[in-house]
PDB file of N, CA and C in Angstrom:
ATOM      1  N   UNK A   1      80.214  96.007 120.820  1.00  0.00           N
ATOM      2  CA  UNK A   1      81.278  96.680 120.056  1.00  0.00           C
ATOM      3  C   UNK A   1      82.303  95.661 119.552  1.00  0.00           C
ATOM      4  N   UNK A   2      82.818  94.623 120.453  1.00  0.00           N
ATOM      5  CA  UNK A   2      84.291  94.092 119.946  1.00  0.00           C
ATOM      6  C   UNK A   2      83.247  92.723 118.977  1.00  0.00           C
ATOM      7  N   UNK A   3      82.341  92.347 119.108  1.00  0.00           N
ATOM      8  CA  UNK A   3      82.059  91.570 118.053  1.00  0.00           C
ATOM      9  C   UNK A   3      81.542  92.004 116.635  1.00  0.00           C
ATOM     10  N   UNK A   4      81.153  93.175 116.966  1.00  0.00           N
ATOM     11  CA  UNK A   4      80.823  94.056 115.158  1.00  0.00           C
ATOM     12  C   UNK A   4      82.665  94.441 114.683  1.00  0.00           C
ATOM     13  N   UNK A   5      83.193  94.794 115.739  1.00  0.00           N
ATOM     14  CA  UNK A   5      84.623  95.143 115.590  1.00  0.00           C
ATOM     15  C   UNK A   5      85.289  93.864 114.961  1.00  0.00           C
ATOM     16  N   UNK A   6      84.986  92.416 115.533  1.00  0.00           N
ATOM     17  CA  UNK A   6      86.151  91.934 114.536  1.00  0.00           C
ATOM     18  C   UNK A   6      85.147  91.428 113.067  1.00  0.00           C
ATOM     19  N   UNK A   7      83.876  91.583 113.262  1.00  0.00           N
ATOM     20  CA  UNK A   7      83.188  91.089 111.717  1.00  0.00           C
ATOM     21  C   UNK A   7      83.904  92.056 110.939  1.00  0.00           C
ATOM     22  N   UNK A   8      83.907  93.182 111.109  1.00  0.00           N
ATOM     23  CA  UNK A   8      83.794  94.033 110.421  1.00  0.00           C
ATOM     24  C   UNK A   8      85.263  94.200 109.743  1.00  0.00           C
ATOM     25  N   UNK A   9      86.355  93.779 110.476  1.00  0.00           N
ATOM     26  CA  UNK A   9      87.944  93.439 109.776  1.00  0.00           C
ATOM     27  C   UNK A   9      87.798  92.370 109.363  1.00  0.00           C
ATOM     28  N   UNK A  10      87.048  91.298 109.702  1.00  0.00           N
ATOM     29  CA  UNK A  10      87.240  89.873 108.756  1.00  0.00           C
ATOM     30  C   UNK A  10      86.631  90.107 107.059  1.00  0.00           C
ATOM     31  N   UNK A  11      87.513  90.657 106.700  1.00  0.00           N
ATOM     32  CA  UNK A  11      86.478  90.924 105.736  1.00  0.00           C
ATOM     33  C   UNK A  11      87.682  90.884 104.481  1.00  0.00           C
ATOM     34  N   UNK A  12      86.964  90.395 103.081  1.00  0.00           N
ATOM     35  CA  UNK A  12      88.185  90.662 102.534  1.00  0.00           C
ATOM     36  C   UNK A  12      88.681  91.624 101.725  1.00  0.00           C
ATOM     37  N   UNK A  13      87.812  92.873 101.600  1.00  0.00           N
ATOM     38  CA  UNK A  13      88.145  94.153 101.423  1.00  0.00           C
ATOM     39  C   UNK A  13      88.681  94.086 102.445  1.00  0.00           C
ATOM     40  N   UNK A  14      90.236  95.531 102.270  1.00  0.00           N
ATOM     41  CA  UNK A  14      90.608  95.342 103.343  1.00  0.00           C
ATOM     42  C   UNK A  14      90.127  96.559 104.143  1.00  0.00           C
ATOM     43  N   UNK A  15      90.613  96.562 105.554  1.00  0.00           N
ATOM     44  CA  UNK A  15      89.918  97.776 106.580  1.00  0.00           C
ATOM     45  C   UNK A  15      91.177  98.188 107.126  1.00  0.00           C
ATOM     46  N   UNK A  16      90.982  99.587 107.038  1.00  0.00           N
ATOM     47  CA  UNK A  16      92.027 100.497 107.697  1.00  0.00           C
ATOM     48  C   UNK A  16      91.232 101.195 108.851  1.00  0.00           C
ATOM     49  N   UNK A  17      91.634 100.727 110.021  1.00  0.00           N
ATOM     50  CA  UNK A  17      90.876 101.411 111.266  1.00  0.00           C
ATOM     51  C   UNK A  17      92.224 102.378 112.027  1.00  0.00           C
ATOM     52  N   UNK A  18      91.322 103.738 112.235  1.00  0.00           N
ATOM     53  CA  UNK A  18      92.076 104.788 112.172  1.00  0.00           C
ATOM     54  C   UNK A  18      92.006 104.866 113.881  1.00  0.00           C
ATOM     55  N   UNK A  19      92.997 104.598 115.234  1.00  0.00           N
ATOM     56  CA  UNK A  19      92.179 105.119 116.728  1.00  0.00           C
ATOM     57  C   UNK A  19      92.570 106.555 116.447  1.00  0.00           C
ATOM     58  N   UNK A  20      92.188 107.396 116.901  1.00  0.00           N
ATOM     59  CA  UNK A  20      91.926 108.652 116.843  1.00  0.00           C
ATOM     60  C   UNK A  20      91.750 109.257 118.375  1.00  0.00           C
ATOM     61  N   UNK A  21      92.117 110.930 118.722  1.00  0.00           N
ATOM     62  CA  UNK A  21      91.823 111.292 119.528  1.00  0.00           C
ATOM     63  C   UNK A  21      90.969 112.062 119.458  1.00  0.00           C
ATOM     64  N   UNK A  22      89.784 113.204 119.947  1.00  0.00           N
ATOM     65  CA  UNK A  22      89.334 113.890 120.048  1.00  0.00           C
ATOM     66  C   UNK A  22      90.591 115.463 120.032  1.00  0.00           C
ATOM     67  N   UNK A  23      91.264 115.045 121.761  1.00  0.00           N
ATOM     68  CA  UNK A  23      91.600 116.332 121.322  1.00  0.00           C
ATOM     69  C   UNK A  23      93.610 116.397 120.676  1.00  0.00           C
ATOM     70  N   UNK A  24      93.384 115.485 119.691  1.00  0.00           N
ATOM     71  CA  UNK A  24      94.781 115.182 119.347  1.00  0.00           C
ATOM     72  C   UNK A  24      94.840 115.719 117.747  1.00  0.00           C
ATOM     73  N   UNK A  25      96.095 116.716 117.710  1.00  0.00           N
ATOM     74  CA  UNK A  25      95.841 117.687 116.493  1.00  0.00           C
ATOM     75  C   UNK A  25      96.516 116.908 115.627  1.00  0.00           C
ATOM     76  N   UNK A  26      97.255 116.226 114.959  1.00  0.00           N
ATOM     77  CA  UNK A  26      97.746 115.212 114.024  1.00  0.00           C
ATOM     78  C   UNK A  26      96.487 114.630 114.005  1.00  0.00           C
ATOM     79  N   UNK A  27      95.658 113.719 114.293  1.00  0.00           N
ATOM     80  CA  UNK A  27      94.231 113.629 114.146  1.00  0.00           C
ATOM     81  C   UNK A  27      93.107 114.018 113.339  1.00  0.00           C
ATOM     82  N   UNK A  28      93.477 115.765 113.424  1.00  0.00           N
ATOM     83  CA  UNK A  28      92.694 115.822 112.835  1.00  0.00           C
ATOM     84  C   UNK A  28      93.559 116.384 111.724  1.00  0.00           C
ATOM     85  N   UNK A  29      94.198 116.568 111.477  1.00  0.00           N
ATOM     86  CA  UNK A  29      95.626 116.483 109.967  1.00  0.00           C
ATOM     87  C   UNK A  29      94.811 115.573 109.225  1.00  0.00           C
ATOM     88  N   UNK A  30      94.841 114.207 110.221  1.00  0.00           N
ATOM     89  CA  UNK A  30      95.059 113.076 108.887  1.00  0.00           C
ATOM     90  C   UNK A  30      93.604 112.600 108.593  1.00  0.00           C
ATOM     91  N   UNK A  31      92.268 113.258 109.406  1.00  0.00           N
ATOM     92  CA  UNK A  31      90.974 112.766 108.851  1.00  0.00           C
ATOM     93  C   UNK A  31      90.910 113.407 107.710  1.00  0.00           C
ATOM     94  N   UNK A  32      90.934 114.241 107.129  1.00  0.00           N
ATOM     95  CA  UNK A  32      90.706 114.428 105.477  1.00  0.00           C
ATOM     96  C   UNK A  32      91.768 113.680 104.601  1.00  0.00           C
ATOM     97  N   UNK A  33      92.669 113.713 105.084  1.00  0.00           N
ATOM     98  CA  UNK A  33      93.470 112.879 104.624  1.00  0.00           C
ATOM     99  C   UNK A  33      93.090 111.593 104.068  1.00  0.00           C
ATOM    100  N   UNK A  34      92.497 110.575 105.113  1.00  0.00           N
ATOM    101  CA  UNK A  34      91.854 109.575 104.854  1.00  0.00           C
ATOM    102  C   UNK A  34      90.355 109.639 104.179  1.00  0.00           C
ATOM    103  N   UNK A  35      90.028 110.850 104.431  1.00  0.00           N
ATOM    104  CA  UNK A  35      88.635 111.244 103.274  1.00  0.00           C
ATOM    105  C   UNK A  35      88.717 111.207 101.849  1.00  0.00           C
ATOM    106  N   UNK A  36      90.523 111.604 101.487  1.00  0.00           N
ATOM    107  CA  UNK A  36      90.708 111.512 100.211  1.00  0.00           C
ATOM    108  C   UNK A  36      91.112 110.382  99.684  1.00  0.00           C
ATOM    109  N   UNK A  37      91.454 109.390 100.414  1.00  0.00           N
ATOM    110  CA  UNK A  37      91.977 107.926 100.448  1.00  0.00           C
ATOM    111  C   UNK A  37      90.668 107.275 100.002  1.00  0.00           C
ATOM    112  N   UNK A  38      89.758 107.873 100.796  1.00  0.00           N
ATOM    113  CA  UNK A  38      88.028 106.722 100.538  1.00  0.00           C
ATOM    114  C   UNK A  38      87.403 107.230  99.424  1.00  0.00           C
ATOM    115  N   UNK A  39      87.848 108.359  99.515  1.00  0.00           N
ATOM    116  CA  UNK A  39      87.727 108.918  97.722  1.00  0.00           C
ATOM    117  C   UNK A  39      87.974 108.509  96.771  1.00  0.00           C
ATOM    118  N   UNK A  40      89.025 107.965  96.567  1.00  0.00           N
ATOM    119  CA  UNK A  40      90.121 107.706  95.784  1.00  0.00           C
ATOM    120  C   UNK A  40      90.067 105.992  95.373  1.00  0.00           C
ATOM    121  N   UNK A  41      89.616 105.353  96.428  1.00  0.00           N
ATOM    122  CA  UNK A  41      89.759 104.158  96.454  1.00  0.00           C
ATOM    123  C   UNK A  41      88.108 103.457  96.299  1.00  0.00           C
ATOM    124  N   UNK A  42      87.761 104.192  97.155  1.00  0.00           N
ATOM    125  CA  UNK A  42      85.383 103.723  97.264  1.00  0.00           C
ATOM    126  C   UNK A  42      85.458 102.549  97.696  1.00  0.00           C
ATOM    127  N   UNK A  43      84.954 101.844  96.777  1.00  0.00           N
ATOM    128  CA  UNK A  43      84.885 100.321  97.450  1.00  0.00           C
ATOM    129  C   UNK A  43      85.861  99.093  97.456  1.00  0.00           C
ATOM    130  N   UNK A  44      86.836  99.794  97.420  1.00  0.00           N
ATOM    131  CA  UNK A  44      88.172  98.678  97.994  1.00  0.00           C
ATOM    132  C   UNK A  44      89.102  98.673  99.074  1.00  0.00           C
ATOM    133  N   UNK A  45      88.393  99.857  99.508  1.00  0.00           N
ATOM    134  CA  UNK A  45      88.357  99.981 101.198  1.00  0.00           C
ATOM    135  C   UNK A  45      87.532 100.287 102.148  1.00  0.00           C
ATOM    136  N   UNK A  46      87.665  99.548 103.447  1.00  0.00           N
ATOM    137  CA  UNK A  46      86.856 100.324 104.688  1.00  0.00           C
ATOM    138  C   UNK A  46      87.652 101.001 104.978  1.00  0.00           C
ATOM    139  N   UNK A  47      87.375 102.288 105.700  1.00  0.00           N
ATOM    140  CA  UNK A  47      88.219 102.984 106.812  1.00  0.00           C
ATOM    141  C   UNK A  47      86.627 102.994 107.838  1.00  0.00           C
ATOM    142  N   UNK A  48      87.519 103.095 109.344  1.00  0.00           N
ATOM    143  CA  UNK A  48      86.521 102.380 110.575  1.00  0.00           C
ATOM    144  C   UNK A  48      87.327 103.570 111.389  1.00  0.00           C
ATOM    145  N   UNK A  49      86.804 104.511 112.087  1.00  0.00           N
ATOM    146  CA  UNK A  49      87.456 105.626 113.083  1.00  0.00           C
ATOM    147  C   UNK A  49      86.584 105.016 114.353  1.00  0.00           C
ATOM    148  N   UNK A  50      88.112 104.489 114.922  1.00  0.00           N
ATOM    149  CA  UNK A  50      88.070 104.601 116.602  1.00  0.00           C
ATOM    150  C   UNK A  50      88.398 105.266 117.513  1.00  0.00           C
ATOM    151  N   UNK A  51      87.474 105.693 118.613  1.00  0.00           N
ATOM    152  CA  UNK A  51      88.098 107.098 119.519  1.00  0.00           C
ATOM    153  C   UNK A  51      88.785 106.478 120.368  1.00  0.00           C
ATOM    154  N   UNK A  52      90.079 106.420 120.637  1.00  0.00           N
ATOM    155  CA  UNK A  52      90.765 105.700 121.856  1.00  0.00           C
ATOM    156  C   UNK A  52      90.216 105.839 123.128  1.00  0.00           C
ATOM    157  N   UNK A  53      89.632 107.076 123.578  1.00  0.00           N
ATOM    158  CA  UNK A  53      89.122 107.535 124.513  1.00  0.00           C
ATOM    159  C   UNK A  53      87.821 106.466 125.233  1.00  0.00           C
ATOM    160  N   UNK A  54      86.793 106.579 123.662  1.00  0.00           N
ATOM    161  CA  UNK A  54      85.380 105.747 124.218  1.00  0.00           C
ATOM    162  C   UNK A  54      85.774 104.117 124.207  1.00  0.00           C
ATOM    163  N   UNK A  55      86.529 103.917 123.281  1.00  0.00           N
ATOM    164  CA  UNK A  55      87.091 102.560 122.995  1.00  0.00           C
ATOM    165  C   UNK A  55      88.312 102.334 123.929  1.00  0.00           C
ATOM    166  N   UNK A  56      88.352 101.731 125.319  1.00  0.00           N
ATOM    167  CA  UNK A  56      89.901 101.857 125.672  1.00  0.00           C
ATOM    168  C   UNK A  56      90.254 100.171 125.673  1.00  0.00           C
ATOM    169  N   UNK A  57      89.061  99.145 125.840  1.00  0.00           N
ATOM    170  CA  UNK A  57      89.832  98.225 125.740  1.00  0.00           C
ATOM    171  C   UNK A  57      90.411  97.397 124.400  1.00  0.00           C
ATOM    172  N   UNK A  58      89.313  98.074 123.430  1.00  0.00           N
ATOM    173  CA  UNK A  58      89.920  97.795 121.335  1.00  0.00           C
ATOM    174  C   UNK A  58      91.962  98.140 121.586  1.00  0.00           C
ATOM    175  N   UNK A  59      91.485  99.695 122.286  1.00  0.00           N
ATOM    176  CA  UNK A  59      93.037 100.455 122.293  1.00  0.00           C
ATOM    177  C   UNK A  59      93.868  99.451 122.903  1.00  0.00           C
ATOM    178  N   UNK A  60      93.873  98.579 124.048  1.00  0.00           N
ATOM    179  CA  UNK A  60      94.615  97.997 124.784  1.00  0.00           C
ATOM    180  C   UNK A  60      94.738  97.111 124.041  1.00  0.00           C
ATOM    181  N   UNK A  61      94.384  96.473 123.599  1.00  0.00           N
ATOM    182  CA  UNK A  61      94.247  95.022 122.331  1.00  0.00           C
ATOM    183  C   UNK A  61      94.933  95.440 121.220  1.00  0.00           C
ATOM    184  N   UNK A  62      95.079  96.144 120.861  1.00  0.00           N
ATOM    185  CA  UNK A  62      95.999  96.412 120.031  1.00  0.00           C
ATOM    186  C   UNK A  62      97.076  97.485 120.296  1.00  0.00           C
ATOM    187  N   UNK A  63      97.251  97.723 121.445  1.00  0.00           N
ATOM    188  CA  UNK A  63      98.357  97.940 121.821  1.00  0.00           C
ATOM    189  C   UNK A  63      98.800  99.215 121.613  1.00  0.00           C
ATOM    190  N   UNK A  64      97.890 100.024 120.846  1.00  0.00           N
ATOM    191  CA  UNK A  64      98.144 101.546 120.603  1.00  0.00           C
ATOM    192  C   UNK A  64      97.946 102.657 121.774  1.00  0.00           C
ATOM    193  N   UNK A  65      99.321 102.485 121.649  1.00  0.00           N
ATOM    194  CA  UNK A  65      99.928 103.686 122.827  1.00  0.00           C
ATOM    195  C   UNK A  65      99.937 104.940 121.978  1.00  0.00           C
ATOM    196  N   UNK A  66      99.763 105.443 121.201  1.00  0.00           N
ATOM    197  CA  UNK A  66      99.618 106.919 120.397  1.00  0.00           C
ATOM    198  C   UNK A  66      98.966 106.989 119.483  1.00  0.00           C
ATOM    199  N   UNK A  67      98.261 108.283 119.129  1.00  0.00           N
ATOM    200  CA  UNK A  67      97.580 108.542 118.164  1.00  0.00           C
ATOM    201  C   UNK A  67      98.097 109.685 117.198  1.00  0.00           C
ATOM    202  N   UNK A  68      97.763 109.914 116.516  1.00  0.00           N
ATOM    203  CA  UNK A  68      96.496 108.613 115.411  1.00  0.00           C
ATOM    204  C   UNK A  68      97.906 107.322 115.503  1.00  0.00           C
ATOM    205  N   UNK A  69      97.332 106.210 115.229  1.00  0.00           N
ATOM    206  CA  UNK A  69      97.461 105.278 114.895  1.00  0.00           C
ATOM    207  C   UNK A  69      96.554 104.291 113.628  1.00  0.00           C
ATOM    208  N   UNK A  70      97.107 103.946 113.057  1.00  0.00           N
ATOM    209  CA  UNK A  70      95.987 103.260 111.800  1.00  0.00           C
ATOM    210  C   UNK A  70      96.331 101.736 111.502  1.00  0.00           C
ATOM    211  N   UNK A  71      95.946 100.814 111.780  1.00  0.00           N
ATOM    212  CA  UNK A  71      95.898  99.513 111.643  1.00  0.00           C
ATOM    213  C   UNK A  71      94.893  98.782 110.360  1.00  0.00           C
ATOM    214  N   UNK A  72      96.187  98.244 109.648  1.00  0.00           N
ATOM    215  CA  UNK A  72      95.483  97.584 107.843  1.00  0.00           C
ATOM    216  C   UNK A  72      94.724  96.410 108.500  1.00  0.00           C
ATOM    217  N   UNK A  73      93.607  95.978 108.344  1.00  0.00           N
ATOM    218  CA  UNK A  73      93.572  94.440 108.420  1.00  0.00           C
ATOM    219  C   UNK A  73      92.621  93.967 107.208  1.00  0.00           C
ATOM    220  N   UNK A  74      92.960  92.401 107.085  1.00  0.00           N
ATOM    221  CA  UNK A  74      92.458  91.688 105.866  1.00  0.00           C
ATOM    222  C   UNK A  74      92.068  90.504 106.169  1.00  0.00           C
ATOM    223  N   UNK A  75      90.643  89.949 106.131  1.00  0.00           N
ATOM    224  CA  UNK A  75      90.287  88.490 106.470  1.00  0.00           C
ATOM    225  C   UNK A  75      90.621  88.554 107.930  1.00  0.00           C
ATOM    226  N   UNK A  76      90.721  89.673 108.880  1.00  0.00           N
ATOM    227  CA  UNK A  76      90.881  89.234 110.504  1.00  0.00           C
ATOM    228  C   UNK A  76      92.404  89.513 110.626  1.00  0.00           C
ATOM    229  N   UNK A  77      92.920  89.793 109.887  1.00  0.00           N
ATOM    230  CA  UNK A  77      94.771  89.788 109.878  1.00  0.00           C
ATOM    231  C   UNK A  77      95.075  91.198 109.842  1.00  0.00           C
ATOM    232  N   UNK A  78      95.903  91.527 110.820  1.00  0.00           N
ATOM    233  CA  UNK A  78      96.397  92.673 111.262  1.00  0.00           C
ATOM    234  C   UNK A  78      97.606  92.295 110.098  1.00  0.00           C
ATOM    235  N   UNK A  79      97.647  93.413 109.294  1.00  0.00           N
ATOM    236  CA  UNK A  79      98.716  93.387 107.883  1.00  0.00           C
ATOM    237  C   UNK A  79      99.413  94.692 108.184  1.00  0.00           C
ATOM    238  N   UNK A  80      99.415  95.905 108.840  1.00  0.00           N
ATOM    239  CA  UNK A  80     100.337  96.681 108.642  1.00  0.00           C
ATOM    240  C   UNK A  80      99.603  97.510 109.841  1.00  0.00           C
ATOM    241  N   UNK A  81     100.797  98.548 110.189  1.00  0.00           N
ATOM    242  CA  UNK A  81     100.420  99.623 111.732  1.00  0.00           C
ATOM    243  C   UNK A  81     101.308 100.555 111.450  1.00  0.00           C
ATOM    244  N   UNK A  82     100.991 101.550 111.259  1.00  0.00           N
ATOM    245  CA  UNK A  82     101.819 102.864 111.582  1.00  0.00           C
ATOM    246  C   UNK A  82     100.864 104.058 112.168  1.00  0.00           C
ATOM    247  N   UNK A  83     101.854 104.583 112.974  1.00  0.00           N
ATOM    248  CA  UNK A  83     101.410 105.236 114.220  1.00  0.00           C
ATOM    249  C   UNK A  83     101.407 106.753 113.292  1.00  0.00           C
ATOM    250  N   UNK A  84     101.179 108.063 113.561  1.00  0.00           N
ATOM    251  CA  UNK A  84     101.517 109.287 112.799  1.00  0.00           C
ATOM    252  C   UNK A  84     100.300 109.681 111.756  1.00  0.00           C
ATOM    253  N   UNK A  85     101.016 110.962 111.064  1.00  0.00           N
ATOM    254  CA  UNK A  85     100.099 110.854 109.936  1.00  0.00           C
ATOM    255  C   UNK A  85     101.265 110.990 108.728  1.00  0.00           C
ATOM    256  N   UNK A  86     100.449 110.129 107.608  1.00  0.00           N
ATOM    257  CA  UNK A  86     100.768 110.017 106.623  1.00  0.00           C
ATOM    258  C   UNK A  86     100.248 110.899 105.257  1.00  0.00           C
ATOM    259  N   UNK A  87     100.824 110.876 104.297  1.00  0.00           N
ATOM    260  CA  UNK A  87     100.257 111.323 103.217  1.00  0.00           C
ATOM    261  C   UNK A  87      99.433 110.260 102.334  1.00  0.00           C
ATOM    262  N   UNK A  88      98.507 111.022 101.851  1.00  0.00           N
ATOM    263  CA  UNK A  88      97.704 110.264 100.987  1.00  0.00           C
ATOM    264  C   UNK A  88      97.792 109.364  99.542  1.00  0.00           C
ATOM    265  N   UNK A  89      98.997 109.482  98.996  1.00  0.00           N
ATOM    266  CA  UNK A  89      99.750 108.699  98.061  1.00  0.00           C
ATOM    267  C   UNK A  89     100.707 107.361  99.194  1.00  0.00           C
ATOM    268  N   UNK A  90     100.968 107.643 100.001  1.00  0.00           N
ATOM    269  CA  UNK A  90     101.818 106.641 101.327  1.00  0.00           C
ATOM    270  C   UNK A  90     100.578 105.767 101.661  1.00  0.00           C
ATOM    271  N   UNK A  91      99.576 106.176 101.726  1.00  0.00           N
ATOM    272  CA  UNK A  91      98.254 105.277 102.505  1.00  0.00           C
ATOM    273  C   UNK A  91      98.070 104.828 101.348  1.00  0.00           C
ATOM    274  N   UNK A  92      97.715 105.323 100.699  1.00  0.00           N
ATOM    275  CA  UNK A  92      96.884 104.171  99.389  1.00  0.00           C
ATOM    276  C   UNK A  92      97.595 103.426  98.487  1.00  0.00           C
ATOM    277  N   UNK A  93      99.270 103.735  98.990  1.00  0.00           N
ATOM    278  CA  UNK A  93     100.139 102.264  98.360  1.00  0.00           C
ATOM    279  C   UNK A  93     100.633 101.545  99.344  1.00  0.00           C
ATOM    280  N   UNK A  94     100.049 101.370 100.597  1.00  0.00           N
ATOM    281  CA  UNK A  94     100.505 100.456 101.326  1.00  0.00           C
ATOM    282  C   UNK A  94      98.908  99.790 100.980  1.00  0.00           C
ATOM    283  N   UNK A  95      98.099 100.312 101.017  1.00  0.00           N
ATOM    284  CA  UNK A  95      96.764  99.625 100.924  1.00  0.00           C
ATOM    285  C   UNK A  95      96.727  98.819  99.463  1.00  0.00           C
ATOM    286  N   UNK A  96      97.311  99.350  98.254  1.00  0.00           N
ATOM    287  CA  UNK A  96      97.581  98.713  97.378  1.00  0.00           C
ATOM    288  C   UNK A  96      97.881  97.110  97.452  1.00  0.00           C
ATOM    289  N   UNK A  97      99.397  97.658  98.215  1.00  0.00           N
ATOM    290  CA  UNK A  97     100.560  96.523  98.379  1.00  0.00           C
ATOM    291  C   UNK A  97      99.719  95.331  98.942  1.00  0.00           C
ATOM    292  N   UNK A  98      98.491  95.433  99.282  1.00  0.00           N
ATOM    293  CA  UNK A  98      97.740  93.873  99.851  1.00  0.00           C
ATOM    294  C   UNK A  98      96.492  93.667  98.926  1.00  0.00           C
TER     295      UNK A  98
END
């Protein structure tokens, strides 16, 4: 897992990895949310859904104490973190902004 995990952010599209809960209702708010983001965007983004639950030591490594949480990264570089859910014009201009 953690070596497909960091190929898969080194990358220079960038990757928005979403940790996620199972039974966490903002969660599931913001997965369509981000459905319309990958919509919207196709191939100038990854989005990567991690379950905090099955994943706990990714979670500890990055330090996400709440969910959802969504972490930008670019070339291996953690570029932006916000915890919550967002709207779908808010996600795809911070994803812009890099």
């Amino acid at each position: 897992m953690k070596s497909s995990f960091s190929n898969i952010i080194d990358s220079e599209i960038p990757v928005l990895v979403d940790f996620f809960a199972d039974w966490c209702g903002p969660c599931k708010v913001l997965a369509p949310i981000l459905k319309e983001v990958k919509d919207e965007l196709g191939d100038n983004i990854k989005i990567l859904k991690i379950d905090v639950d099955k994943n706990q030591p990714l979670s500890t490594k990055y330090q996400v104490r709440g969910v959802p949480t969504m972490i930008l990264f670019k070339d291996g570089k953690q570029l932006w973190r916000q915890s919550g859910v967002l709207q779908k014009n808010d996600i795809i201009s911070v994803i812009n902004s890099y």
